[in-house]
N, C-alpha and C. Protein backbone atom coordinates (compact mmCIF):
# COMPACT_ATOMS: atom_id res chain seq x y z
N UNK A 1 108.67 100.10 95.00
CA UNK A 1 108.12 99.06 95.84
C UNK A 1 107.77 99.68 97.19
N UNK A 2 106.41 99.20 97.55
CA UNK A 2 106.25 99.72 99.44
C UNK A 2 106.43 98.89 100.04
N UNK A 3 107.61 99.47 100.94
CA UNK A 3 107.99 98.82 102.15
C UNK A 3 107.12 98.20 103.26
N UNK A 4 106.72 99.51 103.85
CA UNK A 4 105.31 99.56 105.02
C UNK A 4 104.18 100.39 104.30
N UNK A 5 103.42 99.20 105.34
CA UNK A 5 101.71 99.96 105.46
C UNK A 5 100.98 98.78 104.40
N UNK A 6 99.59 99.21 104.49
CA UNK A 6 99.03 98.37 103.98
C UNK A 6 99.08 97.81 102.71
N UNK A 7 100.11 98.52 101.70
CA UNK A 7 100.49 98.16 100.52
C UNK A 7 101.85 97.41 100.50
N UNK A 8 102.33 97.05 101.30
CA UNK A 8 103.39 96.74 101.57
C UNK A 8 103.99 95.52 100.62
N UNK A 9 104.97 95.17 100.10
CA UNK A 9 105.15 94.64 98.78
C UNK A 9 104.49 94.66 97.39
N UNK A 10 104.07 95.87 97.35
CA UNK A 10 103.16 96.51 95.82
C UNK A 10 103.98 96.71 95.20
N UNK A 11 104.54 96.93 94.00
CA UNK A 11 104.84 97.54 93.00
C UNK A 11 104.17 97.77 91.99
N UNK A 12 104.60 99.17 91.91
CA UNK A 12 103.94 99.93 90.24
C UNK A 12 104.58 101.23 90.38
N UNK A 13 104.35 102.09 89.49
CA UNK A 13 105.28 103.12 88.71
C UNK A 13 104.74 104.13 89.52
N UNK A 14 105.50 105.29 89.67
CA UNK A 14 104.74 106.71 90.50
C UNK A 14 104.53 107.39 89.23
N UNK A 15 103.22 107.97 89.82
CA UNK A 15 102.19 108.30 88.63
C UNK A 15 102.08 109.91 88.80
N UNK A 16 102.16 109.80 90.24
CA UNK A 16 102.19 111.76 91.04
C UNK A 16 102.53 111.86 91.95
N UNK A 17 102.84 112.70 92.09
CA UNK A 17 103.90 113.39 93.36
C UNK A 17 103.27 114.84 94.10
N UNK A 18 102.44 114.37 95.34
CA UNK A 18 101.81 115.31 95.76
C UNK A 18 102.98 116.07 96.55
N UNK A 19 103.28 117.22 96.35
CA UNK A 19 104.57 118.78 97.04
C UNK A 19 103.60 119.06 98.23
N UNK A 20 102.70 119.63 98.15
CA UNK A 20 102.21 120.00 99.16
C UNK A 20 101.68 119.36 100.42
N UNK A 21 101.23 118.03 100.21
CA UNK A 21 101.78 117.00 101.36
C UNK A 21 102.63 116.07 101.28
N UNK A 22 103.41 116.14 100.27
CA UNK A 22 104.82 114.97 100.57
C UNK A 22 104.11 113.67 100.47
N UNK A 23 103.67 113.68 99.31
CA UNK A 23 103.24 111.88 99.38
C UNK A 23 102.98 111.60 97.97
N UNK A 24 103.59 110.26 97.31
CA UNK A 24 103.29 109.97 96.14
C UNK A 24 102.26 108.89 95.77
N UNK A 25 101.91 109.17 94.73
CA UNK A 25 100.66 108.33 93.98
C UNK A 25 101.03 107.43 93.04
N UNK A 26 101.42 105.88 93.37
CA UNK A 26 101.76 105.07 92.96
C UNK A 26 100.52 104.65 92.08
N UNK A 27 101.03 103.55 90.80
CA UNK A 27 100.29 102.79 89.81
C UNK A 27 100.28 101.40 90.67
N UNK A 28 98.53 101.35 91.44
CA UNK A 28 98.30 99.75 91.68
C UNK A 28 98.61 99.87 92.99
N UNK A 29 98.74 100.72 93.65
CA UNK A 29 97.83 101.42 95.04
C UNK A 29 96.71 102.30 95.06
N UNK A 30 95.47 101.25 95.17
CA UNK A 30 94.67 102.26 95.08
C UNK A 30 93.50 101.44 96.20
N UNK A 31 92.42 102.55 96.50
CA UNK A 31 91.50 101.81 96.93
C UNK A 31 90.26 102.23 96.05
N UNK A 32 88.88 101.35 96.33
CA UNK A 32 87.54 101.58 95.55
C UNK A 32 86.91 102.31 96.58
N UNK A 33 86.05 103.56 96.12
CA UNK A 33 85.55 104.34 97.04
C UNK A 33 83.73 103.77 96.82
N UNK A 34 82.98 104.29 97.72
CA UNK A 34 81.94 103.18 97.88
C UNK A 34 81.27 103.98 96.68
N UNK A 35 81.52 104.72 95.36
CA UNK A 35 80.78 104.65 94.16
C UNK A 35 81.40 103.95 93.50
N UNK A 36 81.81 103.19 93.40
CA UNK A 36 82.90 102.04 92.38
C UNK A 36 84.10 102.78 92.02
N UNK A 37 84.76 104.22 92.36
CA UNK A 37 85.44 104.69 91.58
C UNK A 37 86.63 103.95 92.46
N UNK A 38 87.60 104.36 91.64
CA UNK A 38 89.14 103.48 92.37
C UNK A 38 90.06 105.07 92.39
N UNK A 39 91.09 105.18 93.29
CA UNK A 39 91.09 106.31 93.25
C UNK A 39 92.56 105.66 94.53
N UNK A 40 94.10 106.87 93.73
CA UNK A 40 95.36 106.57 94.48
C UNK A 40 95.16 106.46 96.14
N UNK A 41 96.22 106.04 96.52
CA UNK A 41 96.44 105.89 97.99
C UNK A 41 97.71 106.47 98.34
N UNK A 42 97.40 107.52 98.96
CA UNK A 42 99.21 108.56 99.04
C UNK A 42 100.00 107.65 99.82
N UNK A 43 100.89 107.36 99.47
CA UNK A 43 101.97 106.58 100.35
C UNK A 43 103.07 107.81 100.52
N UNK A 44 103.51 107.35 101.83
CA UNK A 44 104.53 108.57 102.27
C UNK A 44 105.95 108.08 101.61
N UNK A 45 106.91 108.97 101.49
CA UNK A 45 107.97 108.48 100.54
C UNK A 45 109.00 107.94 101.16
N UNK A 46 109.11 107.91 102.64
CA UNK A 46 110.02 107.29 103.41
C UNK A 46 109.51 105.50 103.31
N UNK A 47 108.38 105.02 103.09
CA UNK A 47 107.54 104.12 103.10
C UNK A 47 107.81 103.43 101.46
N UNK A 48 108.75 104.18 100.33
CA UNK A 48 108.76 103.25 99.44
C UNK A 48 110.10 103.35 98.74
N UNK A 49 110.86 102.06 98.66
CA UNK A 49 111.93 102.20 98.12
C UNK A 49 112.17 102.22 96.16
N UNK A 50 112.76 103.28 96.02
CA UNK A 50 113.07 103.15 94.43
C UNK A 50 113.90 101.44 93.84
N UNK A 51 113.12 101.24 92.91
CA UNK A 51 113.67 99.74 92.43
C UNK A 51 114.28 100.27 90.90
N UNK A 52 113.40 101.37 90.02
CA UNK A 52 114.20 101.58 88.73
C UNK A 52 113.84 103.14 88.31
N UNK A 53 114.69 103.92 88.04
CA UNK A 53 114.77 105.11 87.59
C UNK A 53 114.54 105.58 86.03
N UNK A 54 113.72 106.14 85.49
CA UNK A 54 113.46 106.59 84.17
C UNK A 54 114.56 107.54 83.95
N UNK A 55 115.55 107.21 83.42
CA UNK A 55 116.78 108.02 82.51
C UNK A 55 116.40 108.43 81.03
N UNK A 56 115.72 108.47 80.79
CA UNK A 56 115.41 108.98 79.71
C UNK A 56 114.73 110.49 79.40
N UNK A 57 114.37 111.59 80.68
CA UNK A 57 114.33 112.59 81.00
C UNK A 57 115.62 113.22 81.01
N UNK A 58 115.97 114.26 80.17
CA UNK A 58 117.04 115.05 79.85
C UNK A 58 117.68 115.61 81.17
N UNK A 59 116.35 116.08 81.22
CA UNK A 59 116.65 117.58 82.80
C UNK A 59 116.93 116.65 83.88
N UNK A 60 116.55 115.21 84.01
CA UNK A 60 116.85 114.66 85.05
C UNK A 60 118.36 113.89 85.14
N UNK A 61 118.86 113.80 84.12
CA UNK A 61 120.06 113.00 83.05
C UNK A 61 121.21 114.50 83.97
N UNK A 62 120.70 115.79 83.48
CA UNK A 62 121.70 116.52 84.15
C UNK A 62 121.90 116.70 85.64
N UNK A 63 120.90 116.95 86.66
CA UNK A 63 120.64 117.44 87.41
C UNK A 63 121.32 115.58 88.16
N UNK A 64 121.24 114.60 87.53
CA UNK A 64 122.02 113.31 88.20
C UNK A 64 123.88 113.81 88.43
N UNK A 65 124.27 114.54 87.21
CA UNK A 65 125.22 114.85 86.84
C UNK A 65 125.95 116.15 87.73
N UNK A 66 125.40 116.82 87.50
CA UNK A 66 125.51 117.95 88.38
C UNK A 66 126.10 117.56 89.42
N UNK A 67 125.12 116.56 90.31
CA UNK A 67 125.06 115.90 91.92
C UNK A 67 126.20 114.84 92.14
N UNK A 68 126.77 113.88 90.45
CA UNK A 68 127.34 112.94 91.33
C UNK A 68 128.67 113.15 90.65
């Protein structure tokens, strides 16, 4: 869910995770660019709170484990 900014109460699933500028690409943040294409809106990650976690990734199942 986004907190702030112009998406602010959106929800949808993160789709990508840009590393090199620290910003993710949520499902259903997007805007239309003036050729009709629709195309993500990086939201910064301090800007969206996690509501549900995919546990069903192994490597992520450990690396939870590891940590807690």
């Amino acid at each position: 869910m986004v907190m702030r900014g112009d998406f602010k109460e959106q929800e949808g699933k993160v789709e990508k995770v840009d590393l090199k500028h620290y910003r993710l690409m949520i499902n259903g943040v997007s805007v239309q660019k003036p050729d009709g294409n629709q195309v993500y809106h990086p939201v910064h990650p301090s800007n969206v709170m996690l509501v549900e976690l995919d546990l069903d990734d192994e490597e992520r199942m450990e690396a939870i484990e590891r940590k807690g």
